[in-house]
C-alpha atoms as a PDB file:
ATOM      1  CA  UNK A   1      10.897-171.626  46.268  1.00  0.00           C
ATOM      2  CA  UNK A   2       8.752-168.854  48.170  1.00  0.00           C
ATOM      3  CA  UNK A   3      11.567-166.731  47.681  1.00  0.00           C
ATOM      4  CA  UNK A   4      10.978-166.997  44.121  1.00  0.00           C
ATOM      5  CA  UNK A   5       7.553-167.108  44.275  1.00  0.00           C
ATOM      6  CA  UNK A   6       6.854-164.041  46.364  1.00  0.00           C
ATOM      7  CA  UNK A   7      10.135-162.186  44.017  1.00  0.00           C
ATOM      8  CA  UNK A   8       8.088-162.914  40.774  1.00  0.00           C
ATOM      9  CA  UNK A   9       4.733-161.569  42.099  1.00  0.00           C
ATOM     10  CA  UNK A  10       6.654-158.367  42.958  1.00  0.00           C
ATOM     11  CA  UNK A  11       8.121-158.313  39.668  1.00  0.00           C
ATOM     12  CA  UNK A  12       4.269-158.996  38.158  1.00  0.00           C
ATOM     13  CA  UNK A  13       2.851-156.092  40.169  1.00  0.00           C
ATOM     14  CA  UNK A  14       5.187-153.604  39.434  1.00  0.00           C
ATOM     15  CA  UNK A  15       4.643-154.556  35.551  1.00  0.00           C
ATOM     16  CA  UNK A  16       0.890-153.834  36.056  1.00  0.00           C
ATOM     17  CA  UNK A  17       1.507-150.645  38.131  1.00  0.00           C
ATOM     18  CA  UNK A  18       3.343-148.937  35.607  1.00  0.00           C
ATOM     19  CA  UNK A  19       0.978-150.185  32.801  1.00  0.00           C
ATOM     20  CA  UNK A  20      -1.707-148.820  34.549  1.00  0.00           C
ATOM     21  CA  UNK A  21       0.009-145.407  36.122  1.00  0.00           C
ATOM     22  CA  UNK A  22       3.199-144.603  33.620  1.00  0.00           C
ATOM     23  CA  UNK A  23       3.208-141.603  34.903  1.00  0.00           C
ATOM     24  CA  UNK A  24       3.774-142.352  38.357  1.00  0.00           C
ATOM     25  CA  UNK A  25       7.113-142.752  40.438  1.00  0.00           C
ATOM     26  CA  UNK A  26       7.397-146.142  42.211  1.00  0.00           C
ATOM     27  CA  UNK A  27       6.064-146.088  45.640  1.00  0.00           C
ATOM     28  CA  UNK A  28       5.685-148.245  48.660  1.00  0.00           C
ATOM     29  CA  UNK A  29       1.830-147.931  47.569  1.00  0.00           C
ATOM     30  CA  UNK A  30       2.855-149.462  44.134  1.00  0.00           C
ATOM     31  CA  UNK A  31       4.748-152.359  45.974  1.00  0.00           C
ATOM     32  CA  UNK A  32       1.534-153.016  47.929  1.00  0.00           C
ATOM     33  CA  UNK A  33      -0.873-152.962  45.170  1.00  0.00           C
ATOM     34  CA  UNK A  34       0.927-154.239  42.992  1.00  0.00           C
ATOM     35  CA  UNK A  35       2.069-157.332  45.226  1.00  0.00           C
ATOM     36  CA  UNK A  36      -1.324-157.880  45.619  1.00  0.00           C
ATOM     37  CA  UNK A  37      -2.498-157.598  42.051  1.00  0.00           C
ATOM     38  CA  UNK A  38       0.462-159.868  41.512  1.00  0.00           C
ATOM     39  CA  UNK A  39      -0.886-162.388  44.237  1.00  0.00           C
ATOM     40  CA  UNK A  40      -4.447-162.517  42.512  1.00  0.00           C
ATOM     41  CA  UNK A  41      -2.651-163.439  39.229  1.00  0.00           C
ATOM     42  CA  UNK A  42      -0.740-165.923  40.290  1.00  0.00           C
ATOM     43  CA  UNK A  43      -3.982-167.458  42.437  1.00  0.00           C
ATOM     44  CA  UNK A  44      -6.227-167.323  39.513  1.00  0.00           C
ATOM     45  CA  UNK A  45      -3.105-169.439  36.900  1.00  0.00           C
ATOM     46  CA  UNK A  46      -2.480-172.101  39.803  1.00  0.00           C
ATOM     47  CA  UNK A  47      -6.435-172.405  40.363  1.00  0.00           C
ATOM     48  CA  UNK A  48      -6.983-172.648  36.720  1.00  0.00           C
ATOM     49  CA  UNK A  49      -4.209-175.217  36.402  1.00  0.00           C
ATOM     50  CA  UNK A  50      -5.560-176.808  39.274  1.00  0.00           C
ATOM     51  CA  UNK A  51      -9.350-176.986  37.785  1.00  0.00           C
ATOM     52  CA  UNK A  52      -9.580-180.788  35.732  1.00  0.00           C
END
């Protein structure tokens, strides 16, 4: 399940990177950025899910 989890933010972040930079090749930078962009994403859904 974190497998998933952690395979889908990747998947998320990339999708922003290149939205954002089009232009650019895919970098280890991208990965990290985007990963994290990815993580605040997911966060904010399951908090707002969360919220009554």
């Amino acid at each position: 399940m974190n497998y998933l989890i952690a395979f889908l933010v990747v998947v998320i972040g990339q999708v922003v990177m290149h939205l954002i930079f089009p232009d650019s090749p895919v970098s280890r930078m991208d990965v990290v950025f985007g990963a994290f962009f990815g993580l605040l994403m997911l966060w904010g859904v399951t908090w707002a899910r969360a919220k009554p």
